[in-house]
Protein backbone atom coordinates (compact mmCIF):
# COMPACT_ATOMS: atom_id res chain seq x y z
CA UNK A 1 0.00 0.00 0.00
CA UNK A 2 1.22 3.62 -1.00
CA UNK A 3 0.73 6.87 1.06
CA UNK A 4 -1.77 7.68 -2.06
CA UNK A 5 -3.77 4.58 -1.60
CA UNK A 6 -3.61 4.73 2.32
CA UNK A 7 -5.02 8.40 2.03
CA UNK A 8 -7.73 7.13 -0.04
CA UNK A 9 -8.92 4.78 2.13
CA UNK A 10 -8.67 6.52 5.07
CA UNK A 11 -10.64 9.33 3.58
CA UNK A 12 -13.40 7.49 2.03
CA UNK A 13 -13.54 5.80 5.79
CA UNK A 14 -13.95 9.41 7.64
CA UNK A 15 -15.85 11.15 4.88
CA UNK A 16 -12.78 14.04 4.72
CA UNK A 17 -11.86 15.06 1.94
CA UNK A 18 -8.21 13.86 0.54
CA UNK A 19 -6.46 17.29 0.71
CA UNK A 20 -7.44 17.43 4.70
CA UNK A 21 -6.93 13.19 4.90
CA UNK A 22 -3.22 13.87 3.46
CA UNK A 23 -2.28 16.71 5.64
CA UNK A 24 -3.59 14.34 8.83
CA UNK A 25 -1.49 11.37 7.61
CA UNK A 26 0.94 13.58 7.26
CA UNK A 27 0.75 14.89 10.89
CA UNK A 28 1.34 11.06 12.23
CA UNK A 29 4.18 10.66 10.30
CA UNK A 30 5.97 13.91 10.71
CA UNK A 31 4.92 13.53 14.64
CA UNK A 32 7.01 9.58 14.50
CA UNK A 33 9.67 11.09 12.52
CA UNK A 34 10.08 13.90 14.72
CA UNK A 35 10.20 11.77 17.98
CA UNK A 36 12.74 9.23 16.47
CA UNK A 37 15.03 12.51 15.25
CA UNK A 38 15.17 13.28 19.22
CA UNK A 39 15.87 9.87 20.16
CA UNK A 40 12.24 8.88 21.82
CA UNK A 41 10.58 5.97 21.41
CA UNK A 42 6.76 5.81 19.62
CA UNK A 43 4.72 3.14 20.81
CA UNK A 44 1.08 2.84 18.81
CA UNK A 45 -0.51 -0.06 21.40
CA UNK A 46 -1.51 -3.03 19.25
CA UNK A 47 0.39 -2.53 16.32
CA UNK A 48 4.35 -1.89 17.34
CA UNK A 49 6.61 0.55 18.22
CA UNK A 50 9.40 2.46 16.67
CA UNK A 51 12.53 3.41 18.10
CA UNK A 52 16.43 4.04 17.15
CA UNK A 53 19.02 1.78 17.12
CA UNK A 54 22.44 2.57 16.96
CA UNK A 55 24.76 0.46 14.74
CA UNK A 56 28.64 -0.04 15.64
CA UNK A 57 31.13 1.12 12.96
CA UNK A 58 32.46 -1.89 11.04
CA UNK A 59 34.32 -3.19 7.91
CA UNK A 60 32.59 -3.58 4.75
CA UNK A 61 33.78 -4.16 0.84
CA UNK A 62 33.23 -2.52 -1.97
CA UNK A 63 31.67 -5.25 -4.29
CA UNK A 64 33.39 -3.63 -7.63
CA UNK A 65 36.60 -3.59 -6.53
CA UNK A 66 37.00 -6.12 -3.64
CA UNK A 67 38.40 -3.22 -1.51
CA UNK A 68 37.72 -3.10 2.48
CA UNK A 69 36.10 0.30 3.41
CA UNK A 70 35.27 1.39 7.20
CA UNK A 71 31.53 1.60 7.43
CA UNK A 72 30.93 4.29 9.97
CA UNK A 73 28.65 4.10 13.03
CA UNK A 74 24.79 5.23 12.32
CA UNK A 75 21.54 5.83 14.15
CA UNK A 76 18.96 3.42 12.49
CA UNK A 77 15.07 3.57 12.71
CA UNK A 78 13.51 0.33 13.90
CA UNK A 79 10.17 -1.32 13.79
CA UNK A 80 9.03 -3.92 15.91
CA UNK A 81 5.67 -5.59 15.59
CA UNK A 82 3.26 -5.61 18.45
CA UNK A 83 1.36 -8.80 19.42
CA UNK A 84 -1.56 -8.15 17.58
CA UNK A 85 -0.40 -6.92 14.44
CA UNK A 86 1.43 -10.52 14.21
CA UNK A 87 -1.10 -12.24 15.23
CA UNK A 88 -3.45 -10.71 12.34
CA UNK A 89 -0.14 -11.04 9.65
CA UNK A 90 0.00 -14.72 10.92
CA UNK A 91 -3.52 -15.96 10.53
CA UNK A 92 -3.40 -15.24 6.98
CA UNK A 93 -7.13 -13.79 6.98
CA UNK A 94 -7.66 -10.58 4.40
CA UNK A 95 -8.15 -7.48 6.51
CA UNK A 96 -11.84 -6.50 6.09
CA UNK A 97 -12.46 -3.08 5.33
CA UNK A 98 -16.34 -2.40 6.05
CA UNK A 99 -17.89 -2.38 9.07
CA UNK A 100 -19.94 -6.04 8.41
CA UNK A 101 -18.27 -9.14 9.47
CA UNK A 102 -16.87 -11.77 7.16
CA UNK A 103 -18.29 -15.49 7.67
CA UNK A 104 -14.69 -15.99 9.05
CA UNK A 105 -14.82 -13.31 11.32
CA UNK A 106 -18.47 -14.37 12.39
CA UNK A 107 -17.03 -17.81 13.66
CA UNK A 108 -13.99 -17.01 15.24
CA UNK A 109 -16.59 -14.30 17.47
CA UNK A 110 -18.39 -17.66 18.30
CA UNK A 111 -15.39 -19.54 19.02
CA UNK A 112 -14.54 -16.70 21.91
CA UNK A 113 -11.39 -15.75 19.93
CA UNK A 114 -10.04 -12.38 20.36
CA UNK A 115 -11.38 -9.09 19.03
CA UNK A 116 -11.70 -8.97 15.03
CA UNK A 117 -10.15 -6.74 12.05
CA UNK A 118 -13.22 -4.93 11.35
CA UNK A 119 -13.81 -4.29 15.08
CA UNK A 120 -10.39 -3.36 15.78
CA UNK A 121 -10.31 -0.97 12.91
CA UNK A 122 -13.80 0.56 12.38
CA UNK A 123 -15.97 3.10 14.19
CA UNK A 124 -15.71 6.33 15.46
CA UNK A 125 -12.23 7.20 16.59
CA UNK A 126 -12.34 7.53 20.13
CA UNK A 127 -13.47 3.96 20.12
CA UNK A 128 -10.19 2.99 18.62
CA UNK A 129 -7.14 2.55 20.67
CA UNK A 130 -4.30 3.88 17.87
């Protein structure tokens, strides 16, 4: 998924228009950017955090020439999945994108599995937890 296509959907989700969808998508990432620039760590509950991780200089070649070159030390930005965002990767089911539940979705409710995509994901946004 693009930026494009996540502002899309986002907007067609929260009746905004794209223009004022872009400019809030925007705002998240410039607001995760700016925290990792100052060294803090973003944590979004349910779907992973970000932080900085620092990388030890080290030797490296140059694959043209075969030549050893001193990599220097660098500040790297890091991802790491939360629980449920792996869970949802790992059970292979397509993320549902309207508010109705899938058949799928319908049994695992009535097998007292955990809370579903379209729950997680839908509704007004105070409901949410992101």
């Amino acid at each position: 998924m693009t930026k494009a296509e996540m502002v899309e959907k986002v907007s067609s989700k929260i009746n905004l228009t794209k223009k004022d969808t872009e400019r809030v998508v925007n705002i998240v990432f410039g607001s995760i950017i700016s925290a990792l620039a100052k060294g803090d760590k973003v944590e979004l509950r349910g779907f992973g955090s970000f932080r900085v991780r620092s990388r030890d200089s080290r030797d490296g070649r140059n694959p043209r020439t075969g030549a050893t070159v001193q990599i220097p030390p660098k500040k790297v930005p890091f991802f790491k999945a939360g629980k449920e965002l792996r869970e949802m990767v790992d059970n292979d089911d397509p993320v549902v994108s309207s508010g109705s539940l899938s058949s799928d979705e319908e049994s695992a409710k009535s097998s007292g599995s955990s809370q579903s995509v379209s729950e997680t994901f839908s509704g007004p946004p105070e409901e949410n937890r992101y």
